[in-house]
PDB file of N, CA and C in Angstrom:
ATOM      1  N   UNK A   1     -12.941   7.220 -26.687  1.00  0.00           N
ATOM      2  CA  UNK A   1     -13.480   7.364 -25.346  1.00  0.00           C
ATOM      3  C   UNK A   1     -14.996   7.195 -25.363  1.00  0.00           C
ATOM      4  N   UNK A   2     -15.733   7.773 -26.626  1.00  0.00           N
ATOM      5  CA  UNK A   2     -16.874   7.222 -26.864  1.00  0.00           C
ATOM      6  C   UNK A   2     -17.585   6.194 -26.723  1.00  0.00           C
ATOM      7  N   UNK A   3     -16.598   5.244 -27.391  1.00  0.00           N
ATOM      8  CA  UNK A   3     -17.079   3.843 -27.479  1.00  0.00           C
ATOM      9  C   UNK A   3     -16.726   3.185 -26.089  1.00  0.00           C
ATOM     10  N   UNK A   4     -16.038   3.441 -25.679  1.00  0.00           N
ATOM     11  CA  UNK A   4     -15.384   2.912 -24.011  1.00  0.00           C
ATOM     12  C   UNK A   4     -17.113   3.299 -23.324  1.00  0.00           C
ATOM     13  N   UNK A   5     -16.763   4.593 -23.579  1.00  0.00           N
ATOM     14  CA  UNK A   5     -18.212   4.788 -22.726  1.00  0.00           C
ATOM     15  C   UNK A   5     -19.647   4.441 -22.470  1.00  0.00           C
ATOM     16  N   UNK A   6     -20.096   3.977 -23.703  1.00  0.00           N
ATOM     17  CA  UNK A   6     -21.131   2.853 -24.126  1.00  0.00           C
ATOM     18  C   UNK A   6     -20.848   1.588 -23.656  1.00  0.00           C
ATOM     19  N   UNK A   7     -19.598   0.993 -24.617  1.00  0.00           N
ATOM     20  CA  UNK A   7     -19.527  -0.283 -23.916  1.00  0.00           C
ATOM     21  C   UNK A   7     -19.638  -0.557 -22.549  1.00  0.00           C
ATOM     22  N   UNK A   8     -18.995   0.316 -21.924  1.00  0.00           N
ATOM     23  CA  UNK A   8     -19.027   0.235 -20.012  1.00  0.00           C
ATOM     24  C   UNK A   8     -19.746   0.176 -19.614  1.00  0.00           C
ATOM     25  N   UNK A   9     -20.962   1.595 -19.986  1.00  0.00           N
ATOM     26  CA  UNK A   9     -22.126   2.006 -19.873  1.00  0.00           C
ATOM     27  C   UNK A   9     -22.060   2.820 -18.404  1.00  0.00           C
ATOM     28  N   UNK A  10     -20.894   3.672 -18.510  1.00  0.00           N
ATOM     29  CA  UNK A  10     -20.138   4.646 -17.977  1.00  0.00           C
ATOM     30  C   UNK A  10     -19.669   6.106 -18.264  1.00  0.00           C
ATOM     31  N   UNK A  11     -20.926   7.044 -19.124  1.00  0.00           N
ATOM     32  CA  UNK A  11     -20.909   8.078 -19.424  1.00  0.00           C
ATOM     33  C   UNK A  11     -20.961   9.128 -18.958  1.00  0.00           C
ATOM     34  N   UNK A  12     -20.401   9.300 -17.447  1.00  0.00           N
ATOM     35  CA  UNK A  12     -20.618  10.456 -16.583  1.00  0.00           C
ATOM     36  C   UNK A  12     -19.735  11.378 -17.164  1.00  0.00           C
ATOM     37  N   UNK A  13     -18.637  11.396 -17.468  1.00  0.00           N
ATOM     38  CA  UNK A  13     -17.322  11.647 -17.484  1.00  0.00           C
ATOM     39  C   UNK A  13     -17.915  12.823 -19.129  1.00  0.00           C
ATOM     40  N   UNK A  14     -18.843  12.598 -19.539  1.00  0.00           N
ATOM     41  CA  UNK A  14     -19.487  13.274 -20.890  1.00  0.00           C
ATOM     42  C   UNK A  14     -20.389  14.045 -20.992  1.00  0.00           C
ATOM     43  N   UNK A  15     -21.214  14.523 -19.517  1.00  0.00           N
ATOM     44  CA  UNK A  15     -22.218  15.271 -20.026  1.00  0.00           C
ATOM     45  C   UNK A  15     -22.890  14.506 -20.952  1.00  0.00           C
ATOM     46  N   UNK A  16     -23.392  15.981 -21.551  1.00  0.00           N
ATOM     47  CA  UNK A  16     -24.348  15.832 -22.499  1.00  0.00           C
ATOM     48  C   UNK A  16     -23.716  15.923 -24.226  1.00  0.00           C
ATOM     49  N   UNK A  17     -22.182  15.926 -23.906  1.00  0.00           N
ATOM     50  CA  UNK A  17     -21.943  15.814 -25.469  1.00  0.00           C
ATOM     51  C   UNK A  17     -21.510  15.049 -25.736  1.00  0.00           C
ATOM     52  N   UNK A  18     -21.419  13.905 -25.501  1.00  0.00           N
ATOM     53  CA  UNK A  18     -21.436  12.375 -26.232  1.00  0.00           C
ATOM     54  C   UNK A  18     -22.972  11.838 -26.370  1.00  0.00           C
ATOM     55  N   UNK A  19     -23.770  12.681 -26.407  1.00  0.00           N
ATOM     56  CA  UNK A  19     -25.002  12.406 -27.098  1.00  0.00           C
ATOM     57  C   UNK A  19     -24.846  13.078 -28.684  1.00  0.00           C
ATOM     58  N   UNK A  20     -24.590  12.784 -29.688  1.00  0.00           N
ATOM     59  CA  UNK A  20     -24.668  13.379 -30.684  1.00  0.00           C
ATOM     60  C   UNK A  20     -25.497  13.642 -31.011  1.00  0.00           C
ATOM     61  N   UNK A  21     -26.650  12.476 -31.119  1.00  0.00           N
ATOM     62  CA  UNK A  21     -27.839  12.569 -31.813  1.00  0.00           C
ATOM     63  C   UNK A  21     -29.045  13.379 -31.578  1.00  0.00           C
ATOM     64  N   UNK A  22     -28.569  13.522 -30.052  1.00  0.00           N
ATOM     65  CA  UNK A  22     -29.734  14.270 -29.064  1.00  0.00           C
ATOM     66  C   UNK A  22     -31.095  13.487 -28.712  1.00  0.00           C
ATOM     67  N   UNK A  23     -30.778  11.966 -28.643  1.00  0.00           N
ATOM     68  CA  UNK A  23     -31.927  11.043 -28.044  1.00  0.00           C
ATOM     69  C   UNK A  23     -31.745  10.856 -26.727  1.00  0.00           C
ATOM     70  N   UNK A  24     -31.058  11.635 -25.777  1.00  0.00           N
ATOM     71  CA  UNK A  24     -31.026  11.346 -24.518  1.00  0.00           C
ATOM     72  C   UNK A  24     -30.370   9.604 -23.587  1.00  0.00           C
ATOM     73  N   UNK A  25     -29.587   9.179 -24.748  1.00  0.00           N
ATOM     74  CA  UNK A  25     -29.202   8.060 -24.250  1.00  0.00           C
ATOM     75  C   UNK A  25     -27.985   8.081 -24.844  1.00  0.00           C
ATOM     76  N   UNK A  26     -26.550   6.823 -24.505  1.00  0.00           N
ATOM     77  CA  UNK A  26     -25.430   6.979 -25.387  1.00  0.00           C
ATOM     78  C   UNK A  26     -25.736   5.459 -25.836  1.00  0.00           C
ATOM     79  N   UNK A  27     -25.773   5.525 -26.950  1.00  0.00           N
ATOM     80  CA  UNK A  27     -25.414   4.266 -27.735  1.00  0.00           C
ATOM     81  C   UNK A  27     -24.844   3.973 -28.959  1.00  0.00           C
ATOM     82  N   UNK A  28     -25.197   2.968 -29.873  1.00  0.00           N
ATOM     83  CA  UNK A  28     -24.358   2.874 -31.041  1.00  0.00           C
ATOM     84  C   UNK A  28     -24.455   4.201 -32.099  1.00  0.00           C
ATOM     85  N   UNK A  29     -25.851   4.395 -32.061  1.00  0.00           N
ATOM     86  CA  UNK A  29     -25.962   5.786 -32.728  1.00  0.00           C
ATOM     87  C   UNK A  29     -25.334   6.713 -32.691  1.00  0.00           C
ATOM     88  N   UNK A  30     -24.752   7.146 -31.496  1.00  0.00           N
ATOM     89  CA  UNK A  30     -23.852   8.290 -30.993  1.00  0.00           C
ATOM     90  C   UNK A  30     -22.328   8.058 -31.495  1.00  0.00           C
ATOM     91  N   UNK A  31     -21.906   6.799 -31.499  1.00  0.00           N
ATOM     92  CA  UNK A  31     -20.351   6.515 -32.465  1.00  0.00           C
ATOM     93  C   UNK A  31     -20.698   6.420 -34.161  1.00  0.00           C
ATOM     94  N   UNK A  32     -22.124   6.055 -34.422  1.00  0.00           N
ATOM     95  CA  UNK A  32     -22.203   6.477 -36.308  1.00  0.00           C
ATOM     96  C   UNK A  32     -22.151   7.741 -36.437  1.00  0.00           C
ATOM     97  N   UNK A  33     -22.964   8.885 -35.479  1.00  0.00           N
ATOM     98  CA  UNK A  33     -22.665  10.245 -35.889  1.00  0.00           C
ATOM     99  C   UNK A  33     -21.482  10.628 -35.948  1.00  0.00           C
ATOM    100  N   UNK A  34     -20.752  10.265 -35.276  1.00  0.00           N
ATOM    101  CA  UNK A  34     -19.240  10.505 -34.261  1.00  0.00           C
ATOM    102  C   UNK A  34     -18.191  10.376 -36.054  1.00  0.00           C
ATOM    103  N   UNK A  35     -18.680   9.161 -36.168  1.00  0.00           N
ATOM    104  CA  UNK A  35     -17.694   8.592 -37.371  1.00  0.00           C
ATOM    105  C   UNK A  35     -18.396   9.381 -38.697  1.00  0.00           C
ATOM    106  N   UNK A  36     -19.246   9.455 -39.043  1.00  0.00           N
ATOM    107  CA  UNK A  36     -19.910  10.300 -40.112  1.00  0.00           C
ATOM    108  C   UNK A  36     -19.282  11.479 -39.951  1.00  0.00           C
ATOM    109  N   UNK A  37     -19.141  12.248 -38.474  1.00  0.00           N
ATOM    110  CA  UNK A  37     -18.590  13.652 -38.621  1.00  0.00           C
ATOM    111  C   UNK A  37     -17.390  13.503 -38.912  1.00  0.00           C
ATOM    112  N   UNK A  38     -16.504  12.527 -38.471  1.00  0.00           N
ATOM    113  CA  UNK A  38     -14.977  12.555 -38.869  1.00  0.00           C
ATOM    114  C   UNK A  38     -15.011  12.341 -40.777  1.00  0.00           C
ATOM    115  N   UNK A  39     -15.709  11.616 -40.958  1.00  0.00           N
ATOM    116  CA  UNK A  39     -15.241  11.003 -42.476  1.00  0.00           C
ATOM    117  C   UNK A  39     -15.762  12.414 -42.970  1.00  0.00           C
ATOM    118  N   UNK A  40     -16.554  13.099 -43.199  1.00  0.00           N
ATOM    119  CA  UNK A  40     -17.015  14.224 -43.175  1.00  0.00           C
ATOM    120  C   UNK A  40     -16.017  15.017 -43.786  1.00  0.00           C
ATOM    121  N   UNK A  41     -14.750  14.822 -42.628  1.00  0.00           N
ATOM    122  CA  UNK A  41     -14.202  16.251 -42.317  1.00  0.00           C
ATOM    123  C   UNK A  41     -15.220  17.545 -41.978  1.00  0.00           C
TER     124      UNK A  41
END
């Protein structure tokens, strides 16, 4: 839903927590954190 949301450039639906990074914008950065936290575990 992340990436939907960037690509669209349709992030209402997210607040403020599909900002991962906390730069005040959604972009590619926000799906590397996204995926770093999953591989993570």
């Amino acid at each position: 839903m992340l990436a939907n949301c960037i690509l669209n450039d349709d992030c209402d639906q997210f607040g403020n927590t599909g900002d991962l990074n906390g730069d005040g914008v959604y972009n590619v950065l926000d799906i590397v954190a996204l995926v770093n936290i999953i591989l993570e575990g």
